[in-house]
PDB file of N, CA and C in Angstrom:
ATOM      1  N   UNK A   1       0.834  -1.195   0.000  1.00  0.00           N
ATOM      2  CA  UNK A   1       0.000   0.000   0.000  1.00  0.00           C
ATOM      3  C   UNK A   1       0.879   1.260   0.000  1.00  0.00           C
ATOM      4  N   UNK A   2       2.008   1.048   1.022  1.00  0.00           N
ATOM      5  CA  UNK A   2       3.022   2.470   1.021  1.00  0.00           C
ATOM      6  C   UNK A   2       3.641   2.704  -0.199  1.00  0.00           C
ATOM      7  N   UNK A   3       4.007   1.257  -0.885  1.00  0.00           N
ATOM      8  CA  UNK A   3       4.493   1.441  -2.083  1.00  0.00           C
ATOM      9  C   UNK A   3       3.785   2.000  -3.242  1.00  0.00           C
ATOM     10  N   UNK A   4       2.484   1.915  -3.385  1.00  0.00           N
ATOM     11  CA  UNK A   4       1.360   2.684  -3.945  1.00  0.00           C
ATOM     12  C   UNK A   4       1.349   4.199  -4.354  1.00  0.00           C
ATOM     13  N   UNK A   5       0.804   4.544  -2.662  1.00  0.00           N
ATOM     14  CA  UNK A   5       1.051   5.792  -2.545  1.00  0.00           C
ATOM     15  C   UNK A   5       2.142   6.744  -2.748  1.00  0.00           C
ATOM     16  N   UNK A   6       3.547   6.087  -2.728  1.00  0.00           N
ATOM     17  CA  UNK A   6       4.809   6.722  -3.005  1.00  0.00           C
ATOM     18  C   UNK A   6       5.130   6.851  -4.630  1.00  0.00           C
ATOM     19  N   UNK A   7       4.633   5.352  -5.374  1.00  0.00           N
ATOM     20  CA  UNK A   7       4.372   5.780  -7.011  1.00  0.00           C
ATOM     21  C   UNK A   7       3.655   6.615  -7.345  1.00  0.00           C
ATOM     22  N   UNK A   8       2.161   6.979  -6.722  1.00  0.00           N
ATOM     23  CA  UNK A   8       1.827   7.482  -7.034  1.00  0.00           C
ATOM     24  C   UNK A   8       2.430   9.773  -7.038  1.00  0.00           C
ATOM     25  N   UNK A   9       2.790   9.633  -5.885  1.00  0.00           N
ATOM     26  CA  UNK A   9       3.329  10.764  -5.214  1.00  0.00           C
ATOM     27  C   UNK A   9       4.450  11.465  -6.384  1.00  0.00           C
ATOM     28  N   UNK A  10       5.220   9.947  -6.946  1.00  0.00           N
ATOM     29  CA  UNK A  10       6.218  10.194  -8.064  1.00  0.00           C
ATOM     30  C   UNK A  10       6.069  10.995  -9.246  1.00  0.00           C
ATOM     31  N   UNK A  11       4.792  10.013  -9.745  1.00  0.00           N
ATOM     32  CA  UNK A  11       4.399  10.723 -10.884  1.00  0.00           C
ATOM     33  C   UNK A  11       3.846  12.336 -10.649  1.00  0.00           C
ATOM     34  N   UNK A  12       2.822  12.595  -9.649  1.00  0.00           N
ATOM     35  CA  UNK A  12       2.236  13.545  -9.744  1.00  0.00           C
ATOM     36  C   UNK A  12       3.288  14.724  -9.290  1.00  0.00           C
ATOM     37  N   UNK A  13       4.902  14.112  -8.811  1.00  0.00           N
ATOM     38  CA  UNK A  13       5.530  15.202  -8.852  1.00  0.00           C
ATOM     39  C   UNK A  13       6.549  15.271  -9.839  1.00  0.00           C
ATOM     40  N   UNK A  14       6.324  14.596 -10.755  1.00  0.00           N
ATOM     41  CA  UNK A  14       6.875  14.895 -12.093  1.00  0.00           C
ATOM     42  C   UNK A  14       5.744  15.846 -12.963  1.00  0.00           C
ATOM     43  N   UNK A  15       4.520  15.243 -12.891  1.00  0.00           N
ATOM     44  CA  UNK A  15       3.607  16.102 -13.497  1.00  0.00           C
ATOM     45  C   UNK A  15       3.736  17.517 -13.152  1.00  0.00           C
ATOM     46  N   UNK A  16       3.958  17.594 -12.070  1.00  0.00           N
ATOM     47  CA  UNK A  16       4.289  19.480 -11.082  1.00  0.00           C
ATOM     48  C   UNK A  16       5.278  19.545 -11.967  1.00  0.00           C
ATOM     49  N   UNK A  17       6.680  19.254 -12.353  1.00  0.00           N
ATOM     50  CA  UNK A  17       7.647  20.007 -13.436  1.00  0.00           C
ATOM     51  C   UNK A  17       7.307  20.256 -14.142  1.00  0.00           C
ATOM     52  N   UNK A  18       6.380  19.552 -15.184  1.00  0.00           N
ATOM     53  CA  UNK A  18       5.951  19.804 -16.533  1.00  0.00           C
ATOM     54  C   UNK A  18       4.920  21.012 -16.563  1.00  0.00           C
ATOM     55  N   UNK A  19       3.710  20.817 -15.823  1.00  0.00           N
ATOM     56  CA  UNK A  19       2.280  21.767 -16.467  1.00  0.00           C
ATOM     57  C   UNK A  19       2.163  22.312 -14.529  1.00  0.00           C
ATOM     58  N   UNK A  20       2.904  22.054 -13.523  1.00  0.00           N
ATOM     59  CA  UNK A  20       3.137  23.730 -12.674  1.00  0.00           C
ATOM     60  C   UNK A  20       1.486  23.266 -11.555  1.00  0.00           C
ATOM     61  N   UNK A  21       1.413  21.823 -11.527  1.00  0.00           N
ATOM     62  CA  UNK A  21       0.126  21.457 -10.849  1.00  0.00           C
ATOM     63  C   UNK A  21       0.477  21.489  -9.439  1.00  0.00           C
ATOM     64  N   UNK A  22      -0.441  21.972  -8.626  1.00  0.00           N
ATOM     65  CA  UNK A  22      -0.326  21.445  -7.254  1.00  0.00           C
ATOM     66  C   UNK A  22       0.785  22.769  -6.500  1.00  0.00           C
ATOM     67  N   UNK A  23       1.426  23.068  -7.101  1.00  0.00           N
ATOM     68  CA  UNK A  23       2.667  23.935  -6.538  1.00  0.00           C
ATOM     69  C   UNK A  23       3.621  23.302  -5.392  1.00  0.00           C
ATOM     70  N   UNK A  24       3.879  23.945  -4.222  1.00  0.00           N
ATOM     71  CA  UNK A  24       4.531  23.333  -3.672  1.00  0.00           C
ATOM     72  C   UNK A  24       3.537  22.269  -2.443  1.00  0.00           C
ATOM     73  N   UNK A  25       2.593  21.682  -2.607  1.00  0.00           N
ATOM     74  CA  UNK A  25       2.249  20.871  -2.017  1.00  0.00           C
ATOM     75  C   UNK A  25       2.571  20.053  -2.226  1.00  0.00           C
ATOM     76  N   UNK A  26       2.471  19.440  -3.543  1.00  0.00           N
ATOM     77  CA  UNK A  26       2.661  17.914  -4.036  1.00  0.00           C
ATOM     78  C   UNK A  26       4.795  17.833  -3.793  1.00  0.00           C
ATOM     79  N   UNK A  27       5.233  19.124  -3.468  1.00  0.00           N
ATOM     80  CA  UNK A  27       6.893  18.695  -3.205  1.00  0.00           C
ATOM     81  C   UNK A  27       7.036  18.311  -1.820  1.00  0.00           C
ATOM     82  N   UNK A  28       6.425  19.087  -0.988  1.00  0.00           N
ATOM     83  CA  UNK A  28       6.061  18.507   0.798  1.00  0.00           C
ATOM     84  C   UNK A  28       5.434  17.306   0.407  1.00  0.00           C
ATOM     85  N   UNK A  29       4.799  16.955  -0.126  1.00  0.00           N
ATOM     86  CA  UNK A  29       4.020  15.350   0.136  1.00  0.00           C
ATOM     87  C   UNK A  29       4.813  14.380  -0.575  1.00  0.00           C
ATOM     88  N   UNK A  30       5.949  14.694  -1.529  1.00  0.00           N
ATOM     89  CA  UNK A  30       7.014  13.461  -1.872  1.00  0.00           C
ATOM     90  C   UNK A  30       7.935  13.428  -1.411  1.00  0.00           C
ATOM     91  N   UNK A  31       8.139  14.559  -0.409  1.00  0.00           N
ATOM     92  CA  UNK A  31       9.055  14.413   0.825  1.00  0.00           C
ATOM     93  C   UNK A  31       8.654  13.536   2.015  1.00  0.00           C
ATOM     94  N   UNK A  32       7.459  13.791   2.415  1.00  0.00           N
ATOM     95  CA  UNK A  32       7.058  13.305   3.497  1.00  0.00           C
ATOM     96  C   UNK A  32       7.265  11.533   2.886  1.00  0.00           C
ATOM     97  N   UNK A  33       6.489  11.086   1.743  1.00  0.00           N
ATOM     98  CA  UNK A  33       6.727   9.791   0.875  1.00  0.00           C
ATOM     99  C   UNK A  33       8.157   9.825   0.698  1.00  0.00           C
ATOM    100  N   UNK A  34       8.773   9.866   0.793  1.00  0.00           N
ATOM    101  CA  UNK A  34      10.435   9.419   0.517  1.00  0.00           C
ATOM    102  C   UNK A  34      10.405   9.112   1.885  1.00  0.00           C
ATOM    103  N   UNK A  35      10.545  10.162   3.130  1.00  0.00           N
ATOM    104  CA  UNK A  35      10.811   9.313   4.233  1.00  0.00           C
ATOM    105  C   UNK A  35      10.222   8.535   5.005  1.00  0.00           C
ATOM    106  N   UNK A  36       8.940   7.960   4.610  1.00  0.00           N
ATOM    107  CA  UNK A  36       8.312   7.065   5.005  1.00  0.00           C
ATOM    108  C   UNK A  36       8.419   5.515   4.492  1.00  0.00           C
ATOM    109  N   UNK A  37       9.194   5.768   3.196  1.00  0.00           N
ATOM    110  CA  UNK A  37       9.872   4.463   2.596  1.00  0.00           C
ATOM    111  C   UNK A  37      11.545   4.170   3.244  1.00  0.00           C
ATOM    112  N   UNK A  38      11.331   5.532   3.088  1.00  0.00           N
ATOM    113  CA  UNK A  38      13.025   5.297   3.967  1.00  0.00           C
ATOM    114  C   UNK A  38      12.818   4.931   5.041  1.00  0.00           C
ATOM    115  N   UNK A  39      12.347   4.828   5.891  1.00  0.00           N
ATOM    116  CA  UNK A  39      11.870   4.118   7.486  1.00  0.00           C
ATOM    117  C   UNK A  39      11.625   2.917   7.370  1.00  0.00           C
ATOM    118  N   UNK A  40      10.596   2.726   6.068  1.00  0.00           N
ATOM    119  CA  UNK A  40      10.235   1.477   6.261  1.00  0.00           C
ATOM    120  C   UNK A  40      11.178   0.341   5.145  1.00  0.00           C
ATOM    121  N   UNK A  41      11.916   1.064   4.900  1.00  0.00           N
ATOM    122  CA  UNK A  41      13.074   0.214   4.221  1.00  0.00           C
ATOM    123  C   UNK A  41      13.942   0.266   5.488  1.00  0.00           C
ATOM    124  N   UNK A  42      14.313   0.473   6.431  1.00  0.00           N
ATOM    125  CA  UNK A  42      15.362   0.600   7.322  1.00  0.00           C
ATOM    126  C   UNK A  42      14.687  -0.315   8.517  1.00  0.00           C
ATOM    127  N   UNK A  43      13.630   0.090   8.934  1.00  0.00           N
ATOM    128  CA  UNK A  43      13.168  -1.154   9.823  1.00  0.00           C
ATOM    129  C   UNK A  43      12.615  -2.276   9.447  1.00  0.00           C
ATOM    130  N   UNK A  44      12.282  -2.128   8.124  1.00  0.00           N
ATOM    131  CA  UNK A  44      11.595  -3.700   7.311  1.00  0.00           C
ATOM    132  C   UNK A  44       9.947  -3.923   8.355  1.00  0.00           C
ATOM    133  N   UNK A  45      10.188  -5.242   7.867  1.00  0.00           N
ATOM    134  CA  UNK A  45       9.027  -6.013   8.795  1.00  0.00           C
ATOM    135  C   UNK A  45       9.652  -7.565  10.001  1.00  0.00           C
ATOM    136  N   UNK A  46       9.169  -6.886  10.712  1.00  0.00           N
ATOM    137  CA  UNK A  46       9.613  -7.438  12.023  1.00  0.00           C
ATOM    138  C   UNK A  46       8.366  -8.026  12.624  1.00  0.00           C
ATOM    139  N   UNK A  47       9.353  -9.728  12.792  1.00  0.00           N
ATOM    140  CA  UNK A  47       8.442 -10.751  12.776  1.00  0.00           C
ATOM    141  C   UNK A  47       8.169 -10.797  14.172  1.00  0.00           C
TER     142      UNK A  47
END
């Protein structure tokens, strides 16, 4: 599901370079998505 939301986060902040959508929200929200993969790549899943 995190992985989802973080593709998705990707694209729509590539779309912000191109046609200027969202402004700087969608750059705070693929920040916040980067370090929430980064956490959960660092603690994994713990059995």
């Amino acid at each position: 599901m995190i992985w989802t939301i973080v593709g998705i986060l990707i694209i729509l902040w590539l779309l912000g370079f191109s046609f200027d959508v969202g402004g700087g929200l969608i750059h705070t929200l693929i920040v916040i998505a980067l370090i929430v993969a980064i956490v959960n790549l660092i603690l994994g899943r713990r059995a």
